[in-house]
Protein backbone atom coordinates (compact mmCIF):
# COMPACT_ATOMS: atom_id res chain seq x y z
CA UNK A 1 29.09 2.03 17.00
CA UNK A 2 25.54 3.43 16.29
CA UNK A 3 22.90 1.04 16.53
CA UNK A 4 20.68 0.66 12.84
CA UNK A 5 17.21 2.09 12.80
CA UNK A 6 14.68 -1.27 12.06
CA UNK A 7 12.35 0.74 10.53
CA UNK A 8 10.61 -1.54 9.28
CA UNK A 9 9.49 -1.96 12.54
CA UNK A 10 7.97 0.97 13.52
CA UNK A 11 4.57 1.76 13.16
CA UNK A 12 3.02 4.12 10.90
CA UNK A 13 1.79 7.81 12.04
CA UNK A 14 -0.86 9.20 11.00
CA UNK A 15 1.23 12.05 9.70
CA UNK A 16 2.67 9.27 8.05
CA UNK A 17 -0.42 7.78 6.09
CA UNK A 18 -1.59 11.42 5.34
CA UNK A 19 1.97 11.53 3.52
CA UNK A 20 2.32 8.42 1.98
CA UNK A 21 -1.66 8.79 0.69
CA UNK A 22 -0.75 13.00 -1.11
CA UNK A 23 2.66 11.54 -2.73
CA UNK A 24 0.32 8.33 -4.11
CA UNK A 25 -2.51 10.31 -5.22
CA UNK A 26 -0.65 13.00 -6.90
CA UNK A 27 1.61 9.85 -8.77
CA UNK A 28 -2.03 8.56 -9.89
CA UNK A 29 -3.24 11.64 -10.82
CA UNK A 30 -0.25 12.54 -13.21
CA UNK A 31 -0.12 9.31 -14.52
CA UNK A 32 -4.22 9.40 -14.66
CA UNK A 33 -4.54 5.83 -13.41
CA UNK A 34 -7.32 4.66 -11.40
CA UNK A 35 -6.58 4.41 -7.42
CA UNK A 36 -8.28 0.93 -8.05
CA UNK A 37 -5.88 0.07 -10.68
CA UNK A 38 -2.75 -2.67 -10.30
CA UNK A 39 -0.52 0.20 -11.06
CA UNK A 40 -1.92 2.24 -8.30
CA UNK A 41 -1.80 -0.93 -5.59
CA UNK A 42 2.31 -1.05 -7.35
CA UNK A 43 2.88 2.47 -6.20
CA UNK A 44 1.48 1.84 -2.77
CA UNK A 45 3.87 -1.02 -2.30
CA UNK A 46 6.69 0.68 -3.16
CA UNK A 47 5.84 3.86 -1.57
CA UNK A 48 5.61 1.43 1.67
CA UNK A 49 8.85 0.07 1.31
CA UNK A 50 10.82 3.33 0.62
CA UNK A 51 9.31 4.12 3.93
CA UNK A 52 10.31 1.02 5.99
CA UNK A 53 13.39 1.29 4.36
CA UNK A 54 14.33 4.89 5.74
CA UNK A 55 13.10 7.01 2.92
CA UNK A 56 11.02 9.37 4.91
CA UNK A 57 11.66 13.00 3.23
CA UNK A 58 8.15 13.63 1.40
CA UNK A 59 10.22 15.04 -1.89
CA UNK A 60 12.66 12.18 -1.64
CA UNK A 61 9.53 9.39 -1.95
CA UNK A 62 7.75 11.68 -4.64
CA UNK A 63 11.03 11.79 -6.77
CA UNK A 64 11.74 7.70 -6.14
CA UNK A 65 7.98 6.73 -6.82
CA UNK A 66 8.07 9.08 -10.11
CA UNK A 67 10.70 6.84 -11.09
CA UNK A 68 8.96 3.25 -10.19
């Protein structure tokens, strides 16, 4: 049996951030919302979460957060 990845658990590259932060600011800037806006702090969270929760193909999370 193959352990489970706890992703959730690992820490964040900066690879990682740089990511997360061109999928987020494209979403905003499609949807022109302000980065300062609830919707934008929404995306963030769920960007975050795709990520702990294994999601970590850059199309993948631009495809699921166009969707959120």
């Amino acid at each position: 049996m193959c352990p489970s990845i706890d992703f959730y658990s690992l820490p964040l590259s900066s690879a990682d951030l740089d990511m997360l932060q061109r999928i987020l600011d494209r979403e905003l800037e499609a949807r022109h919302v302000s980065g300062s806006s609830d919707e934008a702090g929404m995306l963030a969270r769920t960007l975050i979460e795709l990520f702990q929760a294994g999601v970590r193909a850059e199309e993948a999370l631009r495809e699921m957060v166009k969707a959120a």
